[in-house]
PDB file of N, CA and C in Angstrom:
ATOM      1  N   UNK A   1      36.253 -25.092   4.837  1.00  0.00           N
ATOM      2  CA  UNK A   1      37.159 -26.180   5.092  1.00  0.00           C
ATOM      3  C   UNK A   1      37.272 -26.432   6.598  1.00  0.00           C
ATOM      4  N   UNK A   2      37.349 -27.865   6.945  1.00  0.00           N
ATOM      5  CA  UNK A   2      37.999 -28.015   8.346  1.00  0.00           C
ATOM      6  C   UNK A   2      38.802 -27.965   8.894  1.00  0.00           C
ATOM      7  N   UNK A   3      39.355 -27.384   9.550  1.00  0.00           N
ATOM      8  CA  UNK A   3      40.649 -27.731  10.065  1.00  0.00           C
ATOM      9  C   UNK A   3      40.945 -28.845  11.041  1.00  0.00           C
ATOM     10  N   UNK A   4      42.521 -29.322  11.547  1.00  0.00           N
ATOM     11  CA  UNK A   4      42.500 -30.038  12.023  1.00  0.00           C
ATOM     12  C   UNK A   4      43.154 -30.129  13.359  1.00  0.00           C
ATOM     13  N   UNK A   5      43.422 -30.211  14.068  1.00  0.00           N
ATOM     14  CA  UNK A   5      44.048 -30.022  15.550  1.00  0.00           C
ATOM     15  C   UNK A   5      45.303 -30.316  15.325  1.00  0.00           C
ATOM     16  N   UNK A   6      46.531 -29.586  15.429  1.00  0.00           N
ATOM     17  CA  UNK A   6      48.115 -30.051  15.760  1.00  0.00           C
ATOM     18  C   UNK A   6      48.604 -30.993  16.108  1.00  0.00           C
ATOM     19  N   UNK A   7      47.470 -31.582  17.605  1.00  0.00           N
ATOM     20  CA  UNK A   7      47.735 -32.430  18.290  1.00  0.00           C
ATOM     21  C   UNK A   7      47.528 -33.865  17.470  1.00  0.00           C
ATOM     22  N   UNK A   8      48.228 -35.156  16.907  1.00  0.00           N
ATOM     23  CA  UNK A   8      47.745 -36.054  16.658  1.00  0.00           C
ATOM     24  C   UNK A   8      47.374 -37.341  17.953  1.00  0.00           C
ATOM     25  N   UNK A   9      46.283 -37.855  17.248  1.00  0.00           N
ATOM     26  CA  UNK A   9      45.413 -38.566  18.554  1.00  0.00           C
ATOM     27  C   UNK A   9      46.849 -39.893  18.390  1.00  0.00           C
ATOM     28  N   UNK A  10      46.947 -40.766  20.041  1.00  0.00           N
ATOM     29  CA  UNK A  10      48.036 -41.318  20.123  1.00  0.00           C
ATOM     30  C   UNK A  10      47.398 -42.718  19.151  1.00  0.00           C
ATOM     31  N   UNK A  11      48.731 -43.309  18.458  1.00  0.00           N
ATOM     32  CA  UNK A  11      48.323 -44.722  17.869  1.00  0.00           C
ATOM     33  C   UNK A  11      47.358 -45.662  18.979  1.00  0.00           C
ATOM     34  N   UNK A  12      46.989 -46.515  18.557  1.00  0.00           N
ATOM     35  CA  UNK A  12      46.341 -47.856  18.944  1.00  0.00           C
ATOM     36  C   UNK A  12      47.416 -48.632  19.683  1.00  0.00           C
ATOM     37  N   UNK A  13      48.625 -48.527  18.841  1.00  0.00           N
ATOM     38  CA  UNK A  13      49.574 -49.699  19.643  1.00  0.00           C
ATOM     39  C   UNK A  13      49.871 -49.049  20.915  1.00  0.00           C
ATOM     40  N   UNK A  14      50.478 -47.717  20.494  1.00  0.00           N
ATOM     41  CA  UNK A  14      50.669 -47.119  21.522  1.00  0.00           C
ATOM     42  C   UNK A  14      49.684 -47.132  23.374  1.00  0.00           C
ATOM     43  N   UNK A  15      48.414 -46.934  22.932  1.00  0.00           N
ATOM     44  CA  UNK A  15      47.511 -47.125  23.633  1.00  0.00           C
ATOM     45  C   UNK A  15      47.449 -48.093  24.225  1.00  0.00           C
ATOM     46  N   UNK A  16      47.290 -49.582  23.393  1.00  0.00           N
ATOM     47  CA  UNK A  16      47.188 -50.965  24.238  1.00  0.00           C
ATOM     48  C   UNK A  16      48.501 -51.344  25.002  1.00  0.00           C
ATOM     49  N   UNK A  17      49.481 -50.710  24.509  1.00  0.00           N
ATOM     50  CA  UNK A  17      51.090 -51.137  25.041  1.00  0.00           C
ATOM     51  C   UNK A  17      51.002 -50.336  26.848  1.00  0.00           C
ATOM     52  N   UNK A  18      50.226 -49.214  26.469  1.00  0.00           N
ATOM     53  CA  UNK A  18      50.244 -48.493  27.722  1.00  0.00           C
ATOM     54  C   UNK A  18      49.408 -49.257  29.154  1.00  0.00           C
ATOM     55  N   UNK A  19      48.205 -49.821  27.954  1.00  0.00           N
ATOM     56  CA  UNK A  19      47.260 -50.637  29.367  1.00  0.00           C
ATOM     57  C   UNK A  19      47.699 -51.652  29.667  1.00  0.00           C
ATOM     58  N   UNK A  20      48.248 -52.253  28.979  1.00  0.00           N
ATOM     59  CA  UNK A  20      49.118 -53.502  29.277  1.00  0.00           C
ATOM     60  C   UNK A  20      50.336 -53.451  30.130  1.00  0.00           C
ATOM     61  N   UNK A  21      51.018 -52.126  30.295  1.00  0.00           N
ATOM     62  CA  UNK A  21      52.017 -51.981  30.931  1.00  0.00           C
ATOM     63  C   UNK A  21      51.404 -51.231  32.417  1.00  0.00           C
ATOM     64  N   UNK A  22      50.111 -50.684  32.452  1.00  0.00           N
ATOM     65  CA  UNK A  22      50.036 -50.433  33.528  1.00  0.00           C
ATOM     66  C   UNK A  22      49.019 -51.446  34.225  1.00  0.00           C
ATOM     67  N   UNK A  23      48.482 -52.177  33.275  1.00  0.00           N
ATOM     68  CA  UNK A  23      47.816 -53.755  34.352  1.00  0.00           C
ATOM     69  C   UNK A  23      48.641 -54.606  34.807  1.00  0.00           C
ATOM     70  N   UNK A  24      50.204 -54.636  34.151  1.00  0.00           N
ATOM     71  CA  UNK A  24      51.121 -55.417  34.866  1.00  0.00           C
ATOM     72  C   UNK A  24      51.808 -54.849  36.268  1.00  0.00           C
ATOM     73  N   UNK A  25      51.709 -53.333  35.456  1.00  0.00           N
ATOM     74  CA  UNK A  25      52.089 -52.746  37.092  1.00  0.00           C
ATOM     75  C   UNK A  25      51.518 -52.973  38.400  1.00  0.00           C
ATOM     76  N   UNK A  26      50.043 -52.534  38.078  1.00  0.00           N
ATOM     77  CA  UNK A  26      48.803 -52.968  39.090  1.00  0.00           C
ATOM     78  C   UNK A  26      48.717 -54.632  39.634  1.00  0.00           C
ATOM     79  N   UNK A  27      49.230 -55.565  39.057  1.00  0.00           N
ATOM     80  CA  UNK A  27      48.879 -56.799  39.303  1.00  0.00           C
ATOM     81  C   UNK A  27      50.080 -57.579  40.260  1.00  0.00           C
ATOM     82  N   UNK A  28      51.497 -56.468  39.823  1.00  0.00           N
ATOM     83  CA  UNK A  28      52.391 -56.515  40.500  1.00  0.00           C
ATOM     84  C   UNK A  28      52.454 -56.135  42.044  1.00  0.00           C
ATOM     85  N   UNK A  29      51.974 -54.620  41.792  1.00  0.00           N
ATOM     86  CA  UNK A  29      51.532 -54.328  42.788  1.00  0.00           C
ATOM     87  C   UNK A  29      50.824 -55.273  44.070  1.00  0.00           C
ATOM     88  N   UNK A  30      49.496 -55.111  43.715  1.00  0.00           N
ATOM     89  CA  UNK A  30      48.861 -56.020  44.221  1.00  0.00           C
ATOM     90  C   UNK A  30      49.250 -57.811  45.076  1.00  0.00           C
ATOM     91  N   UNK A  31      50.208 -58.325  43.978  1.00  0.00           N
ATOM     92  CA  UNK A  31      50.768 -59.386  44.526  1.00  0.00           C
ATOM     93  C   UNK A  31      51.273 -59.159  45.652  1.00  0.00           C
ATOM     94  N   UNK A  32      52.261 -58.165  45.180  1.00  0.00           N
ATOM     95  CA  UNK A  32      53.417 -58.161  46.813  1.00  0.00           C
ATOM     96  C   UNK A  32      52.349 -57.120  47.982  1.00  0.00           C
ATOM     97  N   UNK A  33      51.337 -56.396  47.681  1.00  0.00           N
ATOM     98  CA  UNK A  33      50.524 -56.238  49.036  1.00  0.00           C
ATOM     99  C   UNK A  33      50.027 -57.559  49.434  1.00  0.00           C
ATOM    100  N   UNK A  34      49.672 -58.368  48.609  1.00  0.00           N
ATOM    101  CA  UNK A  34      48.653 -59.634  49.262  1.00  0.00           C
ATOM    102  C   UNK A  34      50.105 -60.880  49.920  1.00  0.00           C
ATOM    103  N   UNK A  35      50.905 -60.876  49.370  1.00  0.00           N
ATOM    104  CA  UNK A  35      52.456 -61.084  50.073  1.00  0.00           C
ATOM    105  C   UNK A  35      52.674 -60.750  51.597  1.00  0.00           C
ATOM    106  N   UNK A  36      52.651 -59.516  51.537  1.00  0.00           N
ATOM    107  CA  UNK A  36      52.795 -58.722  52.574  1.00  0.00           C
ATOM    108  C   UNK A  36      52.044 -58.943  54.028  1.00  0.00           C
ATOM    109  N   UNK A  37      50.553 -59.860  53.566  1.00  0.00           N
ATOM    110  CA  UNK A  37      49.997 -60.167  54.437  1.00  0.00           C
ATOM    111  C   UNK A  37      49.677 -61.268  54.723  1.00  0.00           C
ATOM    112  N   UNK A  38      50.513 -61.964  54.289  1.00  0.00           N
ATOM    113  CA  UNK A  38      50.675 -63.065  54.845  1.00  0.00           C
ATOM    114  C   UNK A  38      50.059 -64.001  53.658  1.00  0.00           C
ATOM    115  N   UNK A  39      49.750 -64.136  52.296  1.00  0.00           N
ATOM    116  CA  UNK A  39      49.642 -65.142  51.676  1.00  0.00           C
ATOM    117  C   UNK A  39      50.573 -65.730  51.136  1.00  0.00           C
ATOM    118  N   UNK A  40      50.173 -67.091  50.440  1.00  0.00           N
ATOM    119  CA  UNK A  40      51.217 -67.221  49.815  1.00  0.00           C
ATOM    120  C   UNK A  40      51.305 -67.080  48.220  1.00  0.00           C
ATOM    121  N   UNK A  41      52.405 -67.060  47.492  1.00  0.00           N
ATOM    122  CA  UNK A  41      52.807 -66.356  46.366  1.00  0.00           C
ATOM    123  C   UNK A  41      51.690 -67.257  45.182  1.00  0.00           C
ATOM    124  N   UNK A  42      51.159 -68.406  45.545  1.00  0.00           N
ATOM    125  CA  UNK A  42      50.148 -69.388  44.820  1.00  0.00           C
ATOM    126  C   UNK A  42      49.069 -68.354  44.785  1.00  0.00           C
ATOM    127  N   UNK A  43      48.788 -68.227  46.164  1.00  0.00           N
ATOM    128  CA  UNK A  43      47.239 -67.951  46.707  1.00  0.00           C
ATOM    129  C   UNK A  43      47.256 -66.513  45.570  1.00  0.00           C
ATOM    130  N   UNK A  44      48.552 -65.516  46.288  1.00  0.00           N
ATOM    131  CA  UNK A  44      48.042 -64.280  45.676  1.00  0.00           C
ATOM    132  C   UNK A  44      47.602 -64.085  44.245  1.00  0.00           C
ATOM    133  N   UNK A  45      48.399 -64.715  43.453  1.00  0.00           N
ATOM    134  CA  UNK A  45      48.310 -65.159  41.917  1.00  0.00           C
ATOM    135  C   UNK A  45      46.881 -65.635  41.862  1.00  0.00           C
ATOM    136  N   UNK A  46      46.631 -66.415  42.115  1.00  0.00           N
ATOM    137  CA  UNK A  46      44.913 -66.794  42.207  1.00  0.00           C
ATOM    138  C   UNK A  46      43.801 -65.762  42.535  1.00  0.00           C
ATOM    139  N   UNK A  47      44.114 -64.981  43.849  1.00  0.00           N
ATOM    140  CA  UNK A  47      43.475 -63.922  44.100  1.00  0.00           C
ATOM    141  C   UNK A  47      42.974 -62.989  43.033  1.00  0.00           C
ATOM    142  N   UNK A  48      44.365 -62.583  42.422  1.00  0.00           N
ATOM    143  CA  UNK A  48      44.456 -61.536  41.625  1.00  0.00           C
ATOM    144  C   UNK A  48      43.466 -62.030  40.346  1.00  0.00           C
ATOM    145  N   UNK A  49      43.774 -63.384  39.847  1.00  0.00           N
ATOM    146  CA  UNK A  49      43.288 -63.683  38.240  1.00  0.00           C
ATOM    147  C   UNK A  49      41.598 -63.583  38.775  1.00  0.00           C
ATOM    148  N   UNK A  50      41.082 -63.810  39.637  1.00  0.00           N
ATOM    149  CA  UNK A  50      39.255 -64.322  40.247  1.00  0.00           C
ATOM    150  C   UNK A  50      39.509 -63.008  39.847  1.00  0.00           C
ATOM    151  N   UNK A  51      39.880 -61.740  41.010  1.00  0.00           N
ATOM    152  CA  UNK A  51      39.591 -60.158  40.769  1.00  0.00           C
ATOM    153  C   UNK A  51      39.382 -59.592  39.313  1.00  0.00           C
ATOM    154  N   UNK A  52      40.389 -60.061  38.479  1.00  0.00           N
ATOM    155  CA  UNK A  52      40.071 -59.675  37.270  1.00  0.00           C
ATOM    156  C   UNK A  52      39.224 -59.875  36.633  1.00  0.00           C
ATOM    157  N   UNK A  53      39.207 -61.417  36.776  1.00  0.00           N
ATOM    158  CA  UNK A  53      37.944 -62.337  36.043  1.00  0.00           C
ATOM    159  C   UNK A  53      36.523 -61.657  36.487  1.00  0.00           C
ATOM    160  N   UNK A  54      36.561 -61.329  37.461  1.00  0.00           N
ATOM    161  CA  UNK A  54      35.154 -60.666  38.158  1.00  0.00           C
ATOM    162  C   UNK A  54      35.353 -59.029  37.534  1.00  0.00           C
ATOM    163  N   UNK A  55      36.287 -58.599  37.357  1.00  0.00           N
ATOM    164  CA  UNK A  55      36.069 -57.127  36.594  1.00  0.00           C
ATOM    165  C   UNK A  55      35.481 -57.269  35.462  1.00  0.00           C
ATOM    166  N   UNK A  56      36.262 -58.265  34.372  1.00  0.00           N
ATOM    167  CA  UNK A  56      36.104 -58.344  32.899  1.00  0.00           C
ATOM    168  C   UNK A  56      34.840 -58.965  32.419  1.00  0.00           C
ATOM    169  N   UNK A  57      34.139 -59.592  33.688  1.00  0.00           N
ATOM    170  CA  UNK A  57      32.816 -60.114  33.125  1.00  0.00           C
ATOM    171  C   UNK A  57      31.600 -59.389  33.036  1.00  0.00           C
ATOM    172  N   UNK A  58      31.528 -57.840  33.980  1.00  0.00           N
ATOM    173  CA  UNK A  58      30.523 -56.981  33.934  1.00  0.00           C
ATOM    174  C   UNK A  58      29.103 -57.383  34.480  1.00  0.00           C
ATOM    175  N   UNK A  59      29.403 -58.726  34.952  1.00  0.00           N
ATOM    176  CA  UNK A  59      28.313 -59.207  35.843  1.00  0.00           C
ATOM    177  C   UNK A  59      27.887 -58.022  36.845  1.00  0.00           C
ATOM    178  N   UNK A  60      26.397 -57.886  37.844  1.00  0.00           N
ATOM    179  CA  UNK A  60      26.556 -57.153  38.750  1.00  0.00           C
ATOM    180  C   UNK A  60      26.674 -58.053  39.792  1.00  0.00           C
ATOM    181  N   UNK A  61      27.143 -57.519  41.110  1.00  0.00           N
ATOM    182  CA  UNK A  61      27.935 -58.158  42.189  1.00  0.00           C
ATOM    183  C   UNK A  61      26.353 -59.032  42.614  1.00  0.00           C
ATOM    184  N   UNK A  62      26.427 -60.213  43.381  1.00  0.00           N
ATOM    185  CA  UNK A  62      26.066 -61.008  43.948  1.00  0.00           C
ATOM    186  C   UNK A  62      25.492 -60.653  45.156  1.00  0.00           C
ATOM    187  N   UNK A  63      24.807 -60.856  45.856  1.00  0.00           N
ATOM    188  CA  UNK A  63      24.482 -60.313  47.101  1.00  0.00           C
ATOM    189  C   UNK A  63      23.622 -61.497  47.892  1.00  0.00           C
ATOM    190  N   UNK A  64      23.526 -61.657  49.121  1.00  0.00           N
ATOM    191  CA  UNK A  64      23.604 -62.933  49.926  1.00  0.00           C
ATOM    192  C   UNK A  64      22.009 -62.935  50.023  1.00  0.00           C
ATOM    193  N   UNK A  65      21.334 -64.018  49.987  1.00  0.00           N
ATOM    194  CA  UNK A  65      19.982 -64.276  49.694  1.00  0.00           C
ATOM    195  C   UNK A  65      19.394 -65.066  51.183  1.00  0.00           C
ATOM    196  N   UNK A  66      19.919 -63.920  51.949  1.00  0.00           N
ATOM    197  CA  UNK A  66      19.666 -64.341  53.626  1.00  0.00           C
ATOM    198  C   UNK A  66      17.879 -63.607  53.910  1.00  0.00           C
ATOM    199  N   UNK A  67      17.573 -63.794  55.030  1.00  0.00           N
ATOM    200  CA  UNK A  67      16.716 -63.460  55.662  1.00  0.00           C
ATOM    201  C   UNK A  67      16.788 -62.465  56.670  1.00  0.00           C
ATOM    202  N   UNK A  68      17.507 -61.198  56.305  1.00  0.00           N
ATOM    203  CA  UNK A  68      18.254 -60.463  57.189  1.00  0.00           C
ATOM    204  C   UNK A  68      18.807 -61.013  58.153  1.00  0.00           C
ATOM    205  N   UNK A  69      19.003 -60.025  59.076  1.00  0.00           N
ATOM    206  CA  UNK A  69      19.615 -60.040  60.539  1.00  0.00           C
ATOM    207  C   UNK A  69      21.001 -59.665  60.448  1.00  0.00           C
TER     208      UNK A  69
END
């Protein structure tokens, strides 16, 4: 027979409630640093959604199609 570990693995809700509560933290965050330096509360909001948008797409980064120097 198998046994089974004590520990039960955490729910699903539980889980997504957690990433959701700590991407709001992070995004919060983030605002009031980009605040802090002087943007404005439009800009930072914008900042932040591109950053994400560029995480969640898994594209690889872009790189400048210069001729050195």
């Amino acid at each position: 027979m198998t046994e089974q570990s004590p520990e039960k693995q955490p729910s699903a809700f539980k889980q997504e409630w957690e990433a959701k509560k700590l991407l709001k933290k992070t995004k919060k965050k983030a605002k009031k640093s980009l605040l802090e330096r002087g943007h404005s509360p439009r800009e930072a909001t914008g900042m932040i959604k591109q950053a994400l948008k560029n995480i969640q797409s898994n594209k690889p980064i872009k790189r400048a199609a210069g001729r050195g120097g």
